[in-house]
Structures are given as structure tokens and as C-alpha cells.
N, C-alpha and C. Protein backbone atom coordinates (compact mmCIF):
# COMPACT_ATOMS: atom_id res chain seq x y z
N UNK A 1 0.85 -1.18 0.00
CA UNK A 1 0.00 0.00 0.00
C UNK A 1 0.89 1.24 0.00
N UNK A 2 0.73 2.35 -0.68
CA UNK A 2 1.64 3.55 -1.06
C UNK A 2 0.90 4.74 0.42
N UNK A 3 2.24 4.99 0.28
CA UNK A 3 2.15 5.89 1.70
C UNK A 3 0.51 6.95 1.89
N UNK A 4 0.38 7.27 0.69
CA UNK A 4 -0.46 8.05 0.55
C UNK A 4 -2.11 7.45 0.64
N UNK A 5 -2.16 6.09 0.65
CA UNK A 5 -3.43 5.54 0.76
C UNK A 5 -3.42 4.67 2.27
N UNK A 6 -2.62 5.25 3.01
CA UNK A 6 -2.83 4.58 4.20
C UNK A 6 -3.24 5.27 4.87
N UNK A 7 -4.11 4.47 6.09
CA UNK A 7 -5.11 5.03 6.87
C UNK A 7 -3.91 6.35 8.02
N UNK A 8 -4.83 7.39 8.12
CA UNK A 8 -4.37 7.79 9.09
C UNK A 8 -3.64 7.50 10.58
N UNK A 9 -4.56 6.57 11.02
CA UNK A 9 -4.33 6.13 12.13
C UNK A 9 -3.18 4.66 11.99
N UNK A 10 -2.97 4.49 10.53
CA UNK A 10 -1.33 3.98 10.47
C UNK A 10 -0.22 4.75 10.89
N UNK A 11 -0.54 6.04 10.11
CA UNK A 11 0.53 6.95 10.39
C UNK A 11 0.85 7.37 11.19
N UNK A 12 0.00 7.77 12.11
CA UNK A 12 -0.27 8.01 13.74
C UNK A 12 0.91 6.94 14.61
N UNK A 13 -0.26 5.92 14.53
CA UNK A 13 1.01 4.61 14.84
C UNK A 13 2.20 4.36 14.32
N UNK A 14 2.53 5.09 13.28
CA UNK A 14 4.12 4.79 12.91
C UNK A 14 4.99 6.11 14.13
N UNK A 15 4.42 7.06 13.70
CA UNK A 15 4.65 8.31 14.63
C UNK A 15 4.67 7.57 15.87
N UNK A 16 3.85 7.62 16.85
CA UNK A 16 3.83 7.14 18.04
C UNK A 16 5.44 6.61 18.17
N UNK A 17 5.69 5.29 17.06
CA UNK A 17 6.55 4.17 17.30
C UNK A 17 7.85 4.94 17.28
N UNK A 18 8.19 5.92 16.03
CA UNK A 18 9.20 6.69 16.13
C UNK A 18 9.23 7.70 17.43
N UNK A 19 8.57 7.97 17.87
CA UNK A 19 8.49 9.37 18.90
C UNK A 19 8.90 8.36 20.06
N UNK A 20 8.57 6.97 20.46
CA UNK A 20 9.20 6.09 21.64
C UNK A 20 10.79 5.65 21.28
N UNK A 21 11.21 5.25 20.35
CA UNK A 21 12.37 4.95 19.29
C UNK A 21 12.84 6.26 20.21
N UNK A 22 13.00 7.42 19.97
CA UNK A 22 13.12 8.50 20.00
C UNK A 22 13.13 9.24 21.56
N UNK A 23 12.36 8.40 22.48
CA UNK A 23 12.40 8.34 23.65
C UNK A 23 11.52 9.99 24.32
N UNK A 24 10.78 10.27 23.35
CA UNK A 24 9.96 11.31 23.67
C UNK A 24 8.50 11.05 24.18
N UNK A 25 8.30 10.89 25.57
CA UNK A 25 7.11 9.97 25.90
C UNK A 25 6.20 10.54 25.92
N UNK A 26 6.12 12.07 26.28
CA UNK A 26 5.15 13.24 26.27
C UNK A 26 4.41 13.31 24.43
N UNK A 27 5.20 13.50 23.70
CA UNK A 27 4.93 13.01 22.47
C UNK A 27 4.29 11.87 22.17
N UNK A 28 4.58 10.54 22.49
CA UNK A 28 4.15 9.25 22.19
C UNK A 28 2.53 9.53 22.67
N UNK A 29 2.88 10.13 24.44
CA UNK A 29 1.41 10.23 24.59
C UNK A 29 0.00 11.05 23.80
N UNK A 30 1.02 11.59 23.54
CA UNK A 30 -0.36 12.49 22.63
C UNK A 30 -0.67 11.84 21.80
N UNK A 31 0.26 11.46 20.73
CA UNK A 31 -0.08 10.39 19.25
C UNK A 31 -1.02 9.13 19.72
N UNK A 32 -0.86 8.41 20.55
CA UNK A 32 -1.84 7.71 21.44
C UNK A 32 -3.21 8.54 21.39
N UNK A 33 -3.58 9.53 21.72
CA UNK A 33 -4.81 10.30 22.10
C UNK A 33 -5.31 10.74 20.86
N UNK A 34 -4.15 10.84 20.11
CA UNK A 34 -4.59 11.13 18.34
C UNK A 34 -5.02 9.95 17.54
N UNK A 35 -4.22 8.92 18.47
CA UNK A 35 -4.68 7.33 17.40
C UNK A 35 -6.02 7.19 18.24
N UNK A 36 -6.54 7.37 19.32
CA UNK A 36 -7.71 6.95 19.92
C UNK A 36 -8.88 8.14 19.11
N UNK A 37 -8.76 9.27 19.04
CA UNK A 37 -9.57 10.08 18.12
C UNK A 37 -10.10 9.21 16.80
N UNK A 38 -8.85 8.72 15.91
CA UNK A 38 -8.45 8.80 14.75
C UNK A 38 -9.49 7.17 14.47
N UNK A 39 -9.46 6.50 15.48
CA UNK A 39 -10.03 4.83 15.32
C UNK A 39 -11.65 4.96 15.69
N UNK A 40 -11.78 5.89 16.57
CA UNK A 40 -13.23 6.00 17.17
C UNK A 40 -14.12 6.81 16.19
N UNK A 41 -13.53 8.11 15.45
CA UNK A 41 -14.02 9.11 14.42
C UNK A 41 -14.56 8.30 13.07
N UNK A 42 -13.69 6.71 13.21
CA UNK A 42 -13.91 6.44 11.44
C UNK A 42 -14.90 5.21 11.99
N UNK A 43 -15.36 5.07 13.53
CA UNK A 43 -16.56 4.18 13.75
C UNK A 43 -17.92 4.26 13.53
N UNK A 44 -18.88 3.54 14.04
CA UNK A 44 -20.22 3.98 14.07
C UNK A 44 -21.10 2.56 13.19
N UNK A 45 -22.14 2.86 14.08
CA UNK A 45 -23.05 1.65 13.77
C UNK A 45 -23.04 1.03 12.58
N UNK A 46 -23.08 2.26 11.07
CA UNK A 46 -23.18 1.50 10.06
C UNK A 46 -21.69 1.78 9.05
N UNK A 47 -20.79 1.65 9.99
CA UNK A 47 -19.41 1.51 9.48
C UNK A 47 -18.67 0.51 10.01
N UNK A 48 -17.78 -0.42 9.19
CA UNK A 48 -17.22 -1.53 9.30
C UNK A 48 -15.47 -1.27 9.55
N UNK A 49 -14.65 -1.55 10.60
CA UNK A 49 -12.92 -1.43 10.03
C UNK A 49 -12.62 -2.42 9.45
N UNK A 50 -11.76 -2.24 8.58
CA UNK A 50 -11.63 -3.54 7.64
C UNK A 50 -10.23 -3.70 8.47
N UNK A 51 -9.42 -3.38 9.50
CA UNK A 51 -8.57 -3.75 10.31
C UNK A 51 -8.73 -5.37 10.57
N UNK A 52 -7.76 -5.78 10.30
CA UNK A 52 -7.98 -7.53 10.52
C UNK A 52 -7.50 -7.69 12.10
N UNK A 53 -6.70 -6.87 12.85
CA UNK A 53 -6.71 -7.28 14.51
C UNK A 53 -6.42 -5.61 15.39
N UNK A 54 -6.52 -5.32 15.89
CA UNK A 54 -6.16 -4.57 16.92
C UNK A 54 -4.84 -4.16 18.08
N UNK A 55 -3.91 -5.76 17.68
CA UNK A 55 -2.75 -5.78 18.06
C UNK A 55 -1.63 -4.96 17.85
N UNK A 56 -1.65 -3.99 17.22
CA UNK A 56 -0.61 -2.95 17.08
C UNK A 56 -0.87 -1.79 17.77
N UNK A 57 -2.29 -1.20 18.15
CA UNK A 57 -2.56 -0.45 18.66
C UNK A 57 -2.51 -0.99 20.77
N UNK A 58 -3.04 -1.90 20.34
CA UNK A 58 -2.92 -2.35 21.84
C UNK A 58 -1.41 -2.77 22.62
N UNK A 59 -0.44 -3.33 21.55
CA UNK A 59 1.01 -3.49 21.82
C UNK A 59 1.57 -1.51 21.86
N UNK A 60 0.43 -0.75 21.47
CA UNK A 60 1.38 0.33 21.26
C UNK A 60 1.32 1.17 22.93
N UNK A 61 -0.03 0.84 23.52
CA UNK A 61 -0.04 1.31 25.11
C UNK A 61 0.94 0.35 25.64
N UNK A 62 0.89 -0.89 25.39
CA UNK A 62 2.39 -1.63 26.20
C UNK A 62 3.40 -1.16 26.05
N UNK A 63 3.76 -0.93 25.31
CA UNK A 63 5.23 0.06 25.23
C UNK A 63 5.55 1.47 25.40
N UNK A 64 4.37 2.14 25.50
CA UNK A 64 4.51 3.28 26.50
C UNK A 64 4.71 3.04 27.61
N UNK A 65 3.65 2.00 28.30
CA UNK A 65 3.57 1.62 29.44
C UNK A 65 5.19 1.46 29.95
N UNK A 66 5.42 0.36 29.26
CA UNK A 66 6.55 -0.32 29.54
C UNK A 66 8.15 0.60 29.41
N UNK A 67 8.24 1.29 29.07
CA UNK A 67 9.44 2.75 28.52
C UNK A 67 9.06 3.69 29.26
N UNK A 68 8.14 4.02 29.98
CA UNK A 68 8.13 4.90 30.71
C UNK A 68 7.96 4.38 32.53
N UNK A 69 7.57 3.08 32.52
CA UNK A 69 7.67 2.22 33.62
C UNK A 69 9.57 2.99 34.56
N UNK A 70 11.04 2.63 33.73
CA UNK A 70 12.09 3.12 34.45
C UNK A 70 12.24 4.51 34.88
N UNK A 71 11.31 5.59 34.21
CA UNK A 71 11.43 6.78 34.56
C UNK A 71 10.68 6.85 35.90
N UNK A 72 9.42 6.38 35.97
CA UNK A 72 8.87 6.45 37.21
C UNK A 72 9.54 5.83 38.49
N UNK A 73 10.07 4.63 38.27
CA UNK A 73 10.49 4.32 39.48
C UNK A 73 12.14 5.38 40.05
N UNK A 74 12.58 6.22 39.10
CA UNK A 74 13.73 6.78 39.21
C UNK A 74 13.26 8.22 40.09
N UNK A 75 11.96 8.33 39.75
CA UNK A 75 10.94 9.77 40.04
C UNK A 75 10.72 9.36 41.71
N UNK A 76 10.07 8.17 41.79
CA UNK A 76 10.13 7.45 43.18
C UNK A 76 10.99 7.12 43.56
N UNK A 77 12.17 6.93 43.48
CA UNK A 77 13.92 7.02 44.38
C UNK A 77 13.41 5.27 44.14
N UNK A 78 13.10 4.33 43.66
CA UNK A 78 13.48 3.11 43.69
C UNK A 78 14.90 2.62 43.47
């Protein structure tokens, strides 16, 4: 698929992935809040995602989760 016919909320998620790569978590979080806009906006009763799983978006809060998990405990003197 050519860059230009992919869904937004690919791009979003590529962003996100670079902005953690990148170690900018304040960033990641927003693109998160932009991919949750971006998936919910193109829903609705008589609209279908032709998305075959959900696993990239849901691996994509794990790895916020998880990359920002060492900053917190450093914030808490662990």
C-alpha cells in the first residue's frame, strides 16, 4: 500500500513508534490520544474497520507503558 493511501491512524502509529524509538514519551502520549480520536471518528453503527486485529494499537499502550515504567520508578527514588 503507497504511503499516501494509508489510513491515518497507520501513520499516527508509525509516529507514536518513532516518537518512543526516539524516547519522547510526552509526544508518544499524545499520538496515542490522536490514534484513539483517529479509530473512534472512522466508527459507528453503520461503518465496518476492515482492520484484521487490533494488536498494534494495543502493543502500542504496552510500550509506552513499559518505557516509561524506568522513569517512574527513578521519580520514586526506587
Amino acid at each position: 500500500m503507497t504511503e499516501q493511501h494509508r489510513r491515518v491512524s497507520d501513520k499516527i502509529l508509525a509516529a507514536f513508534n518513532q516518537a518512543c524509538d526516539q524516547r519522547e514519551f510526552e509526544v508518544a502520549e499524545y499520538l496515542l490520544r490522536a490514534l484513539e480520536l483517529s479509530l473512534t471518528r472512522q466508527g459507528g453503527k453503520a461503518k465496518k474497520d476492515n482492520r484484521e486485529h487490533l494488536g498494534p494499537v494495543v502493543d502500542a499502550y504496552a510500550r509506552l507503558e513499559a518505557l516509561r515504567r524506568p522513569k517512574l520508578r527513578q521519580v520514586a527514588g526506587d
